[in-house]
Protein backbone atom coordinates (compact mmCIF):
# COMPACT_ATOMS: atom_id res chain seq x y z
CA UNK A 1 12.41 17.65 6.54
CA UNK A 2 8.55 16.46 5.60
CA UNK A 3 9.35 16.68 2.13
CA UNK A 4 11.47 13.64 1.94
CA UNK A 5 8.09 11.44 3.54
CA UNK A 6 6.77 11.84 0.10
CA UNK A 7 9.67 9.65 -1.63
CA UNK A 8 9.09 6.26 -2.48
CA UNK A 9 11.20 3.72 -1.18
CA UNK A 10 11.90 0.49 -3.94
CA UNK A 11 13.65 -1.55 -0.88
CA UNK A 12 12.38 -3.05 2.24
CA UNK A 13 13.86 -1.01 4.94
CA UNK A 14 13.41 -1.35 8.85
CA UNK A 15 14.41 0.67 11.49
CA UNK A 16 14.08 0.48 15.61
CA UNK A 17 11.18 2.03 17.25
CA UNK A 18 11.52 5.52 17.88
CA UNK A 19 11.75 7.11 21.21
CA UNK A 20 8.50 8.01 22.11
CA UNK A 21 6.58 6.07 19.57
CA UNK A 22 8.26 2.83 21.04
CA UNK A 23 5.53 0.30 22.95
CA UNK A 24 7.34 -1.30 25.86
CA UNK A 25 5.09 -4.56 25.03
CA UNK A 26 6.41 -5.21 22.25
CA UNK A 27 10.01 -3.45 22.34
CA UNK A 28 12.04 -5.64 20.56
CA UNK A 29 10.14 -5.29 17.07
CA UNK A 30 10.95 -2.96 14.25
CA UNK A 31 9.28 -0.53 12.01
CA UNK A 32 8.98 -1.36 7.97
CA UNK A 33 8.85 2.06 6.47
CA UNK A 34 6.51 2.14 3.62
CA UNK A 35 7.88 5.63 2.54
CA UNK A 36 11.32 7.73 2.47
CA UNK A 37 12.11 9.36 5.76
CA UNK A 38 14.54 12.78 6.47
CA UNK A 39 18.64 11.15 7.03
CA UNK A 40 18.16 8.07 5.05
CA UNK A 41 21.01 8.27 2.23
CA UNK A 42 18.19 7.38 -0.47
CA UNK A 43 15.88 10.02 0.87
CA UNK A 44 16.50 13.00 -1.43
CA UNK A 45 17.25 10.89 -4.46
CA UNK A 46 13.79 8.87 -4.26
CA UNK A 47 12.04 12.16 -3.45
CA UNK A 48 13.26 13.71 -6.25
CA UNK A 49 12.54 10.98 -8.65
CA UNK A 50 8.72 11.48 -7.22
CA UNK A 51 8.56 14.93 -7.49
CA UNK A 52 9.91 14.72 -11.43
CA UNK A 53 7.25 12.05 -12.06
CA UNK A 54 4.46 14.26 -10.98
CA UNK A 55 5.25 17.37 -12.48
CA UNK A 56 5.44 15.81 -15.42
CA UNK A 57 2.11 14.81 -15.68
CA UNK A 58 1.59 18.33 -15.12
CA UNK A 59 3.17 18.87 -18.72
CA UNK A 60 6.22 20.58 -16.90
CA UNK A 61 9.31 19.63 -19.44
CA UNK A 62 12.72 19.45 -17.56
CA UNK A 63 15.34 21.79 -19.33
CA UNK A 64 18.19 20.18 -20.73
CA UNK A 65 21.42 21.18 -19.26
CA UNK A 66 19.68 22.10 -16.24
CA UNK A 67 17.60 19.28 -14.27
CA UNK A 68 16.20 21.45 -11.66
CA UNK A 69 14.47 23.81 -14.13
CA UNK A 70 10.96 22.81 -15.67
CA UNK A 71 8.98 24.78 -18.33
CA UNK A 72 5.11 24.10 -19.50
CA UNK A 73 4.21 26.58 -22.33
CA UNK A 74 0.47 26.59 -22.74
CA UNK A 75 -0.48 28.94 -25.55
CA UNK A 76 1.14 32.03 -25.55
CA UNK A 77 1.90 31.33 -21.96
CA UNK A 78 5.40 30.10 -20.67
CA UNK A 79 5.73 28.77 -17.16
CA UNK A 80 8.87 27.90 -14.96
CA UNK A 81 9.18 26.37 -12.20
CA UNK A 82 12.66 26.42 -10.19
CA UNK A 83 13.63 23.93 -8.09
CA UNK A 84 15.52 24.41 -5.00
CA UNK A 85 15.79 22.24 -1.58
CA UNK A 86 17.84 23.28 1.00
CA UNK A 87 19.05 20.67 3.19
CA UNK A 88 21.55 22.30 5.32
């Protein structure tokens, strides 16, 4: 679930206070996320499109036929790096 706080968001979005984190002064106001949060329908689309900007400036090269596969070869060294998310 923290993974998706790391998406950017290109919308304004609000939501209500959450319980717990709500302040009874000022009850009726809402929250403007500045990131992606876990259950919005955006949230594993714009975390994904983070994550693939920044392993790309790693020199990571997504495979083609296969977008959750990355490869950096450095020398006579090949690297890949799998990507799986779970979110049963």
């Amino acid at each position: 679930k923290t993974a998706f706080f790391n998406g950017d968001i290109d919308e304004e979005l609000y939501m209500i206070q959450p319980k717990g984190f709500d302040d009874p002064k000022d009850a009726n106001k809402a929250c403007k996320l500045q990131r992606s949060i876990y259950g919005l329908k955006q949230a594993s689309r714009s975390w994904n499109q983070r994550f693939d900007k920044v392993i790309k400036s790693f020199g990571f090269i997504q495979t083609y036929g296969e977008a959750c596969i990355y490869k950096k070869v450095s020398g006579s060294s090949v690297a890949f790096l799998i990507l799986y998310v779970d979110d049963m």
